[in-house]
Protein backbone atom coordinates (compact mmCIF):
# COMPACT_ATOMS: atom_id res chain seq x y z
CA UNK A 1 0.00 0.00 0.00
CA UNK A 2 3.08 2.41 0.67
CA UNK A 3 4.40 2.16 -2.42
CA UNK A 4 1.40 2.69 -4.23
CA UNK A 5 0.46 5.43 -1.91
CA UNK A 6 4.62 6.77 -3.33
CA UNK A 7 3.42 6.01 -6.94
CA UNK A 8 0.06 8.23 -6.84
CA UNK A 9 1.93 10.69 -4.36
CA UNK A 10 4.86 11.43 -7.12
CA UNK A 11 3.05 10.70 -10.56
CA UNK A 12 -0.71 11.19 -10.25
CA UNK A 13 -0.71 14.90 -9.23
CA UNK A 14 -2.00 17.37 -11.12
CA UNK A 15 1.62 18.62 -12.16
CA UNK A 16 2.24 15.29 -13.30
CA UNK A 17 2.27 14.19 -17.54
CA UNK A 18 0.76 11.04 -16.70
CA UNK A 19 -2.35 12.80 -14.41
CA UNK A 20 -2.82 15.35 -17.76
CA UNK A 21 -2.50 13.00 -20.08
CA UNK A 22 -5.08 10.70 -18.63
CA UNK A 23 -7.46 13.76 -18.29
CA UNK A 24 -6.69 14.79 -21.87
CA UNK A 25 -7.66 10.96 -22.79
CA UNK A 26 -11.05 11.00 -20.99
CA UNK A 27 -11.88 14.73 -22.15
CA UNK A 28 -11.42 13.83 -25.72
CA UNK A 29 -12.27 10.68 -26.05
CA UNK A 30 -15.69 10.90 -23.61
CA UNK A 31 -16.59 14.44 -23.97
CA UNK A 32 -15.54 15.98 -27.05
CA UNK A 33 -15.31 13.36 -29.76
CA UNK A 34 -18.91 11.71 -28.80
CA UNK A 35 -20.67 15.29 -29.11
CA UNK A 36 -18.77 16.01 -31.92
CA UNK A 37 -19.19 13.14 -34.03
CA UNK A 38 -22.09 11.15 -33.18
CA UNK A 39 -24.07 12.24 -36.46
CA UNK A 40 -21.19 12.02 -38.93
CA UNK A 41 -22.10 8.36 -40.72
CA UNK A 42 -18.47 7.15 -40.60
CA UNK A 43 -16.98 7.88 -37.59
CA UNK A 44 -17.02 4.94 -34.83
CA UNK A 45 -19.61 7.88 -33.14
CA UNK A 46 -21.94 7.41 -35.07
CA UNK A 47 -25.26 6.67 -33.17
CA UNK A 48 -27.25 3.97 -35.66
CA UNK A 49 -30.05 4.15 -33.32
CA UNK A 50 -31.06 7.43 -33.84
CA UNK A 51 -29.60 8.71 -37.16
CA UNK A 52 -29.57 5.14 -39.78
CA UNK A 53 -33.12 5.09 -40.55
CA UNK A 54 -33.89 8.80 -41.08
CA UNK A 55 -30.52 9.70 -42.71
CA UNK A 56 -31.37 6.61 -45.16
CA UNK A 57 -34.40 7.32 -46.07
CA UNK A 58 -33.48 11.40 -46.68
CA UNK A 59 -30.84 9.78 -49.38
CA UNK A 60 -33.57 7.91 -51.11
CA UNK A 61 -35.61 10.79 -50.89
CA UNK A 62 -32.94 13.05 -52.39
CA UNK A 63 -31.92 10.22 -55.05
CA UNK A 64 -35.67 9.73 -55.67
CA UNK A 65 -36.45 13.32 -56.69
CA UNK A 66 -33.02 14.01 -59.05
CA UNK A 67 -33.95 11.00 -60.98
CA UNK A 68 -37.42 12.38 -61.61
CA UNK A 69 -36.38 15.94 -62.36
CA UNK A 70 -33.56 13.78 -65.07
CA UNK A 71 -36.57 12.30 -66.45
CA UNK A 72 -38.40 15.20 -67.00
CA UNK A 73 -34.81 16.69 -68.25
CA UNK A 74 -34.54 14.18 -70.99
CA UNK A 75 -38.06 14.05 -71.82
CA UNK A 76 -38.66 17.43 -72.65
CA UNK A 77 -35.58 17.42 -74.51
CA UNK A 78 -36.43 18.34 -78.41
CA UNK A 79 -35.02 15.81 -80.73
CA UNK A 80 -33.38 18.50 -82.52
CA UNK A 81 -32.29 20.27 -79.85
CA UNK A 82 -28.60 20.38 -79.22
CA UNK A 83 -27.23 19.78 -75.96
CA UNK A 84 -24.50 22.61 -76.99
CA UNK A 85 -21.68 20.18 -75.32
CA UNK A 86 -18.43 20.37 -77.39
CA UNK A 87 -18.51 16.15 -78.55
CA UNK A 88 -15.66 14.63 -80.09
CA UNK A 89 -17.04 12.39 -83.31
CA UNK A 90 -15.88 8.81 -83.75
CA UNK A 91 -13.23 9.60 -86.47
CA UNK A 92 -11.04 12.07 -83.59
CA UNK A 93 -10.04 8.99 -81.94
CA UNK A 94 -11.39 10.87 -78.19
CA UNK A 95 -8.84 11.46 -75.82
CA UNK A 96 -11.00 10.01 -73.42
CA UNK A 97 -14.27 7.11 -74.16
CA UNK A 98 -17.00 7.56 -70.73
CA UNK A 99 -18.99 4.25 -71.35
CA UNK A 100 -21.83 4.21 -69.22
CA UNK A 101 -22.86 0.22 -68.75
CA UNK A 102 -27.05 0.39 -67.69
CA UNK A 103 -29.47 -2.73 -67.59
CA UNK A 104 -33.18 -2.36 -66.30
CA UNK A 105 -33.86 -2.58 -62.76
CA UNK A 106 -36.46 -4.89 -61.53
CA UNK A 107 -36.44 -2.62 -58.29
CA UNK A 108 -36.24 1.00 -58.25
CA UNK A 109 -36.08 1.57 -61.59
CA UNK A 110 -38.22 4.90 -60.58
CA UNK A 111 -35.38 6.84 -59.27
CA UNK A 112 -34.19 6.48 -62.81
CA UNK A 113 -30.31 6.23 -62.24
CA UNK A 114 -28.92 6.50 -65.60
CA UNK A 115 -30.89 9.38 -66.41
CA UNK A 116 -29.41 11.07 -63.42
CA UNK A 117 -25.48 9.84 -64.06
CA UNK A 118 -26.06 10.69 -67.66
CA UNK A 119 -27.77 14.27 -67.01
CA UNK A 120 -24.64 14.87 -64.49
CA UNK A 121 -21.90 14.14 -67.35
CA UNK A 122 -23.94 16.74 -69.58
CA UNK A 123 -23.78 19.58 -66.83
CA UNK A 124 -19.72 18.56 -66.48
CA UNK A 125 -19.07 18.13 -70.29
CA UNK A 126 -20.52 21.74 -70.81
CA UNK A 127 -17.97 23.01 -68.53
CA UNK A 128 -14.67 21.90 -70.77
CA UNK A 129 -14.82 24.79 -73.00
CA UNK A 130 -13.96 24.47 -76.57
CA UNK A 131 -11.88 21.41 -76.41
CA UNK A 132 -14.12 18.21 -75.38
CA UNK A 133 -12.99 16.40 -72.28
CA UNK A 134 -15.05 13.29 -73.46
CA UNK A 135 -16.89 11.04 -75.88
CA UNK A 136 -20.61 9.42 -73.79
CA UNK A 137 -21.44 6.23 -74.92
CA UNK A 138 -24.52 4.11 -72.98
CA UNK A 139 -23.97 0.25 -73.40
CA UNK A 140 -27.40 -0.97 -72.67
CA UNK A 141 -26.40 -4.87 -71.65
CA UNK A 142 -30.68 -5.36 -71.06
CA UNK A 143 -31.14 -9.31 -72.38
CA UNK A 144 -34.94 -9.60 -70.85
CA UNK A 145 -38.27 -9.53 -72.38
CA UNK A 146 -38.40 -5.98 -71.08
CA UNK A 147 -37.43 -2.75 -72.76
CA UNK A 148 -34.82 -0.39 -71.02
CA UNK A 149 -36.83 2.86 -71.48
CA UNK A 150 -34.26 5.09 -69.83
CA UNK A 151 -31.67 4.10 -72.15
CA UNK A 152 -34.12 4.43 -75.00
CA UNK A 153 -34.95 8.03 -74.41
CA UNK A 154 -30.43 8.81 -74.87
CA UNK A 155 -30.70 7.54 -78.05
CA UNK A 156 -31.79 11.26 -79.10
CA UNK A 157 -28.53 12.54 -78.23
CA UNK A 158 -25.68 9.98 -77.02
CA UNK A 159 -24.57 6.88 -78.67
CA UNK A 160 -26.62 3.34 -77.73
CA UNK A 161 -25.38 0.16 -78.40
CA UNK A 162 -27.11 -3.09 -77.36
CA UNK A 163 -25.89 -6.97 -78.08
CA UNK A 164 -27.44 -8.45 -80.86
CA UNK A 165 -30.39 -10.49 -80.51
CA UNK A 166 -28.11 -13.81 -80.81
CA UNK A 167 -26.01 -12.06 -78.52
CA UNK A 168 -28.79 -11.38 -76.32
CA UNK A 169 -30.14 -15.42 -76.68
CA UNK A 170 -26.59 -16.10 -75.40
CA UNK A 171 -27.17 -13.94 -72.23
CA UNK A 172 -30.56 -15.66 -71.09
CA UNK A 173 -28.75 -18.82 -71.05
CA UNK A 174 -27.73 -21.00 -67.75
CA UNK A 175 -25.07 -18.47 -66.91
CA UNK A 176 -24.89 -17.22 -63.05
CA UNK A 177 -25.64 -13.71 -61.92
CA UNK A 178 -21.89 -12.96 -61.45
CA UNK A 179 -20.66 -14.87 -64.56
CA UNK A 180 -23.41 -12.71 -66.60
CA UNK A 181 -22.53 -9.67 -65.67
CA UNK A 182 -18.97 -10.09 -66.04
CA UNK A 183 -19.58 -11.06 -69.60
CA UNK A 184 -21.70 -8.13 -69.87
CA UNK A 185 -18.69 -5.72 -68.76
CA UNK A 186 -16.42 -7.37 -71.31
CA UNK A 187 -18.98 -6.43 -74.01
CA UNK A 188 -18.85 -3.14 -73.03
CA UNK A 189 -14.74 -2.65 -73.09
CA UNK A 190 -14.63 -4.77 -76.73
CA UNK A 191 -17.39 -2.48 -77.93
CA UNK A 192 -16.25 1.18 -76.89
CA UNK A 193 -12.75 0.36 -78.64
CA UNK A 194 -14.03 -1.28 -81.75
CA UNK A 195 -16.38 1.80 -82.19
CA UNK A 196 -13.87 4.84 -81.15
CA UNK A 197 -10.58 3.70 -80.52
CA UNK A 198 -10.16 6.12 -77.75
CA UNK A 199 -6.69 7.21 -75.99
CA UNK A 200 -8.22 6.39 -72.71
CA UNK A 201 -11.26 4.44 -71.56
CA UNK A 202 -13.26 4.93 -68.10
CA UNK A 203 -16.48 2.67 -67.63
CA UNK A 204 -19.08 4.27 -65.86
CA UNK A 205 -22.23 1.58 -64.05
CA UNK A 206 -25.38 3.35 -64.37
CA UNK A 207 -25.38 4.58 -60.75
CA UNK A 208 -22.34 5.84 -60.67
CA UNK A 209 -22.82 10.05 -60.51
CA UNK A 210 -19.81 11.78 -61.14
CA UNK A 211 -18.85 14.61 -58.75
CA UNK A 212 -17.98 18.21 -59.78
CA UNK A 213 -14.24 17.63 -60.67
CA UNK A 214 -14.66 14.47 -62.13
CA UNK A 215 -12.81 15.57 -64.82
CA UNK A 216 -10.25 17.48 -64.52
CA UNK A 217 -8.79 14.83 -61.63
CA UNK A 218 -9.06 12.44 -64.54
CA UNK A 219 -7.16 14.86 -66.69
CA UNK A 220 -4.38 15.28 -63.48
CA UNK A 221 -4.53 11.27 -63.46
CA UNK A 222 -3.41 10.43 -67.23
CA UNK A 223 -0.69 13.07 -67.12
CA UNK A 224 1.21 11.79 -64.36
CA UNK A 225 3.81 8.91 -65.27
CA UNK A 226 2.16 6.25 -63.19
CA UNK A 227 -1.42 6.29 -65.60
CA UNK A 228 0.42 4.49 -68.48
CA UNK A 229 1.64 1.44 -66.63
CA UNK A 230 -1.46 0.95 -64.82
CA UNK A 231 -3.77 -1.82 -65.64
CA UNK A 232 -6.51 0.01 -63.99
CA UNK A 233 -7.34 2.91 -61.81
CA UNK A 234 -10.26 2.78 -59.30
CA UNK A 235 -12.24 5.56 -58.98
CA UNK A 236 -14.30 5.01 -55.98
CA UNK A 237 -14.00 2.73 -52.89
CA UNK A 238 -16.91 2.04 -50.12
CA UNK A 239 -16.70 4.90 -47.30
CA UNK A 240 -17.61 2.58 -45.00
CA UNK A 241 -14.48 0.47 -45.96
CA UNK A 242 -12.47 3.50 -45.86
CA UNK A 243 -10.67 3.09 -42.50
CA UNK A 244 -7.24 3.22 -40.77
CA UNK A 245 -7.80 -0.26 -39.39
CA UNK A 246 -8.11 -2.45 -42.26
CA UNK A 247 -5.68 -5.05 -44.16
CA UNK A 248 -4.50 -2.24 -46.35
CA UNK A 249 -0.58 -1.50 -45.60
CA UNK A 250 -0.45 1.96 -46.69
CA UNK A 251 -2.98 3.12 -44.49
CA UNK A 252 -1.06 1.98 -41.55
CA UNK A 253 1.87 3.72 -42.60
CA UNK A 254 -0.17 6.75 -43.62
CA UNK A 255 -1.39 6.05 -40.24
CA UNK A 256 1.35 6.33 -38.03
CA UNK A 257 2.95 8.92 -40.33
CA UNK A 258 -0.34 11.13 -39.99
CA UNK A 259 0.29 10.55 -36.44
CA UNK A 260 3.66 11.24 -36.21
CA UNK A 261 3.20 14.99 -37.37
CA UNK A 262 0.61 15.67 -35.97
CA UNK A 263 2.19 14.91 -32.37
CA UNK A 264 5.00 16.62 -33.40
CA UNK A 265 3.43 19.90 -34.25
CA UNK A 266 1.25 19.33 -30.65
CA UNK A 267 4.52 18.94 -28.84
CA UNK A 268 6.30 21.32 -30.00
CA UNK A 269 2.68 23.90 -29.33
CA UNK A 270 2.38 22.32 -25.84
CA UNK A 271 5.72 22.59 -24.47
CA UNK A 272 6.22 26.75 -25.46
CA UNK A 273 2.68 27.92 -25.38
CA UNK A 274 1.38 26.29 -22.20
CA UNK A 275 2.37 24.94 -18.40
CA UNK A 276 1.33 21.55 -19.69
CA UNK A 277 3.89 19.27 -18.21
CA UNK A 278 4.82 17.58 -21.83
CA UNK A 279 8.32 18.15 -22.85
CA UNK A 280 10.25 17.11 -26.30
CA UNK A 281 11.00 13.35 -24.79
CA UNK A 282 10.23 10.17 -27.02
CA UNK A 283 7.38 8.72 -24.06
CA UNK A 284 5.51 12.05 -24.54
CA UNK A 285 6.44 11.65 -28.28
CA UNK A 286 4.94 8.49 -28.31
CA UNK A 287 1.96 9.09 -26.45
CA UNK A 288 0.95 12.20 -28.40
CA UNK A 289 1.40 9.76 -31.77
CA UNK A 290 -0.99 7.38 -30.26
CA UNK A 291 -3.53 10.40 -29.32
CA UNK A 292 -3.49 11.29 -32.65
CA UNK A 293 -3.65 8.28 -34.34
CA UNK A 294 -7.11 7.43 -32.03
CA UNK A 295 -8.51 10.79 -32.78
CA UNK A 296 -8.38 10.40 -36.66
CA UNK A 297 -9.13 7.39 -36.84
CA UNK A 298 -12.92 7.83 -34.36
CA UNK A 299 -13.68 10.73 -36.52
CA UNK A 300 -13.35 8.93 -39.58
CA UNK A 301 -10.52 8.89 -42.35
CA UNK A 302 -13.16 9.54 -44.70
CA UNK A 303 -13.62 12.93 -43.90
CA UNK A 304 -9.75 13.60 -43.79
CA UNK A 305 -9.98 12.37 -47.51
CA UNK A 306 -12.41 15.10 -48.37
CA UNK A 307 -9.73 17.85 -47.38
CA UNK A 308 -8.18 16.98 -50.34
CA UNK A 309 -10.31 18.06 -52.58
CA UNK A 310 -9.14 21.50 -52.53
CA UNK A 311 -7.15 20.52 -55.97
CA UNK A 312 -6.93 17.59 -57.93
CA UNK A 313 -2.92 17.65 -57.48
CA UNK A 314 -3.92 17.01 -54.13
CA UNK A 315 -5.66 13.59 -54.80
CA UNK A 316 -3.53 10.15 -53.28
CA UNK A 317 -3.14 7.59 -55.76
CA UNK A 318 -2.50 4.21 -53.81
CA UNK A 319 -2.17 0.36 -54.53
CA UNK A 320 -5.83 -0.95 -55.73
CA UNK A 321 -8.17 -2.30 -53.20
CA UNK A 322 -10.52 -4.74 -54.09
CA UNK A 323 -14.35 -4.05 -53.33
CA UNK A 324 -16.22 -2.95 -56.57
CA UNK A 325 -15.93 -1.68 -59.72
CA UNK A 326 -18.64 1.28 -60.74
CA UNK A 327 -15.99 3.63 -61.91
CA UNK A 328 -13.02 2.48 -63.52
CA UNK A 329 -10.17 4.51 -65.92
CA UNK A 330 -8.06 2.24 -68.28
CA UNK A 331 -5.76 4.27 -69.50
CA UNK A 332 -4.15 3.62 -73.10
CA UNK A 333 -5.27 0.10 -74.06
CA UNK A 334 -5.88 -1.16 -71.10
CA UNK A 335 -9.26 -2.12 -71.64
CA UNK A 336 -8.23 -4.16 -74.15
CA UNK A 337 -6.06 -6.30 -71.94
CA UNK A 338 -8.90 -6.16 -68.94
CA UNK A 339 -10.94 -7.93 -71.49
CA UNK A 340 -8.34 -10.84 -72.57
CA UNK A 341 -7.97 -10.68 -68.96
CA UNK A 342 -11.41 -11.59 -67.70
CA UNK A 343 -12.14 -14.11 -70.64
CA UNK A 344 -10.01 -16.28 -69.33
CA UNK A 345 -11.74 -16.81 -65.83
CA UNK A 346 -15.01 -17.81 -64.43
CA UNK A 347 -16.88 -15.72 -61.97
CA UNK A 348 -19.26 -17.07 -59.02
CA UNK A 349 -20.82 -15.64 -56.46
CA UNK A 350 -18.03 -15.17 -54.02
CA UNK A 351 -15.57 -14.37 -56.93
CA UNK A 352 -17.46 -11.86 -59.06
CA UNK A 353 -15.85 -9.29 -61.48
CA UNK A 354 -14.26 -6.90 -58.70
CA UNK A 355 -12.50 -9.15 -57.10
CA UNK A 356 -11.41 -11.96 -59.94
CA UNK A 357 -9.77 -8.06 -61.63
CA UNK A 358 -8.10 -7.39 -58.37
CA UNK A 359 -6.44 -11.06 -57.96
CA UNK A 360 -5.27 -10.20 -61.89
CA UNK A 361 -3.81 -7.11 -61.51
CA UNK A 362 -2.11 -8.91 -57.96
CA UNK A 363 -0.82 -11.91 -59.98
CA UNK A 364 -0.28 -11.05 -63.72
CA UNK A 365 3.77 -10.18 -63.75
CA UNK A 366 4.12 -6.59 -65.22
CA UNK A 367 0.67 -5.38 -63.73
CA UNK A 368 -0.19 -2.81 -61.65
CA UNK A 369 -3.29 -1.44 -60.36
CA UNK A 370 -4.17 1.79 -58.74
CA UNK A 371 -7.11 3.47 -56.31
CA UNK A 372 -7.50 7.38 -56.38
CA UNK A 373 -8.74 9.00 -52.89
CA UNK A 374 -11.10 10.71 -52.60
CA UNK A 375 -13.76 8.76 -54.43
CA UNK A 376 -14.47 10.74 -58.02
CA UNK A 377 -18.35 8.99 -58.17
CA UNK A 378 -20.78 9.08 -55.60
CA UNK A 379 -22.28 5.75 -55.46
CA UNK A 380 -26.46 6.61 -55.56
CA UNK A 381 -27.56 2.64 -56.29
CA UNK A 382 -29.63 2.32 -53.52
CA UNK A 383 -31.40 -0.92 -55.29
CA UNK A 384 -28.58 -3.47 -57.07
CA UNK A 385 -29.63 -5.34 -60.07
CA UNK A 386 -27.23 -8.45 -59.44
CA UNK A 387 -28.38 -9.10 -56.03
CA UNK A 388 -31.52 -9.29 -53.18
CA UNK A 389 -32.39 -5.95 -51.96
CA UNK A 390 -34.21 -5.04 -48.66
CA UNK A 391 -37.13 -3.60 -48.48
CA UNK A 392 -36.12 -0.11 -47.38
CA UNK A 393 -31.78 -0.04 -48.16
CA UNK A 394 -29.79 1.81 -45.36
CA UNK A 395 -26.73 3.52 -45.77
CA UNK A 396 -24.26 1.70 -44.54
């Protein structure tokens, strides 16, 4: 008992770096952080209870009312009205090919998802100037009995291609969901190359909506030296998967480096600007790191990410990850390869196309394969058309 009695008599007083740092630790992490964060959807805050349901069904509200002011966009579009969007034509060989791959929903089909993607890409086209930053194309992969209207009404303006109707017989076959729709994807690549032979080649799914600087990071992307010896280039990865803690290496180094400065720059602020009994030794070093590192990682990396969108210079480009694939840049003739590539291999539920690409790109000497942060789409599919969807989808 005396020597504890020593212990709280020499390192627990208020003086003390130990009795600070354990009120700094309770302050933050119990009093600050929780009133702070508890509403932000990503942060380890966030109170499910009393935001998931309401916050959800805003989104689908939101989502459902864009899609029906696209429709009414597109269908009180004049045939012969120009969309005044500087196009390349097939014969320029476009710098850069958007193809947009759509099939009918069976669910949700009302909040009309290509017609808001494909409305977006008109507002962002318009802002290039004289010199087009892309040729649209829709690849409507639809094999059913039913008619995908929303792709019908772009054939006023954009470019529609569809599989033949042998093609199509091929489609309704025994093939699985996964296989299907890889097969579908191929079609797509094979098709916006034999068509345009474009420099560079992103593939758009239907409810992928491109945010404001869609393209001009794109533009940033293809001029740095990495683009050409990519295989691929993800454009958007789940926020929810967006974490420190997770099997991705870099982010642990990011991490810890993240941490590192951030301690530093706390240190350095603590020992000359206040009696705060931290001083410029490693323990108090290592401590601060570790504060830091807790702190950004509770709020949410996510919204860390979001700083960067001040510029597009400012965007990370890191090893690929492997969840999903609604927004993808091939750059040169890449898509070409990602086609031979994905012939060759099977896909089941369990192995669909996202991750049989990622174990390609992993395996396939000479490969490489890149993610961009912050995500360039905002992923608005609330309904999926490959699997079961609940009743009423949440967020996360």
């Amino acid at each position: 008992m005396s020597r504890w009695r020593a212990f709280a008599g020499r390192h627990l007083r208020w003086s003390s770096s130990i009795t600070q740092g354990l009120i700094l630790c309770v302050v933050t992490f119990g009093m600050i952080l929780p009133l702070c964060c508890h509403h932000l959807l990503y942060s380890y805050y966030f109170l499910k209870f009393i935001y998931l349901d309401h916050m959800s069904e805003m989104a689908l509200q939101v989502s459902h009312e864009r899609g029906q002011k696209a429709l009414e966009f597109w269908e009180n579009l004049d045939t012969t009205q120009a969309l005044d969007v500087p196009m390349a034509t097939v014969q320029d060989r476009p710098e850069l090919l958007v193809t947009v791959v759509t099939t009918r929903r069976k669910e949700g089909w009302d909040f009309h998802y290509l017609l808001q993607v494909m409305q977006q890409l008109v507002s962002l086209l318009k802002r290039c100037g004289e010199r087009p930053c892309a040729e649209v194309m829709v690849c409507d992969i639809e094999s059913g009995p039913l008619h995908n209207e929303d792709a019908s009404l772009l054939e006023k303006q954009f470019l529609v291609v569809r599989k033949t109707l042998e093609e199509q017989r091929e489609s309704r076959g025994s093939l699985n969901i996964f296989e299907k729709e890889k097969r579908d994807y191929v079609y797509c690549l094979r098709k916006g190359w034999e068509l345009m032979r474009p420099k560079n080649v992103v593939i758009l799914e239907d409810d992928a909506l491109p945010r404001a600087d869609f393209f001009a990071v794109i533009q940033n992307l293809l001029s740095r030296r990495f683009a050409m010896d990519s295989l691929y280039i993800k454009l958007y990865h789940p926020e929810r998967l967006q974490r420190y803690w997770n099997p991705e290496p870099y982010r642990i180094l990011e991490w810890v480096g993240l941490g590192f400065v951030g301690a530093t720059v706390l240190l350095l602020t603590i020992s000359y600007r206040t009696p705060l009994a931290f001083s410029l030794s490693a323990p108090h070093l290592l401590f601060l790191t570790l504060y830091v590192m807790a702190v950004v990682e509770l709020i949410g990396r996510h919204y860390l990410l979001e700083l960067r969108r001040v510029s597009p210079q400012l965007y990370a480009v890191s090893p690929a990850t492997e969840c999903c694939t609604p927004a993808m840049l091939y750059p040169g003739n890449a898509s070409l390869r990602v086609a031979e590539y994905l012939d060759r291999v099977s896909c089941a539920k369990g192995s669909a196309k996202d991750t049989v690409l990622y174990h390609i790109a992993r395996s396939t000497p000479g490969e490489r394969a890149h993610s961009v942060e912050p995500n360039l789409i905002t992923h608005i599919g609330a309904f999926s058309s490959v699997r079961a969807n609940p009743a009423r989808p949440k967020l996360i």
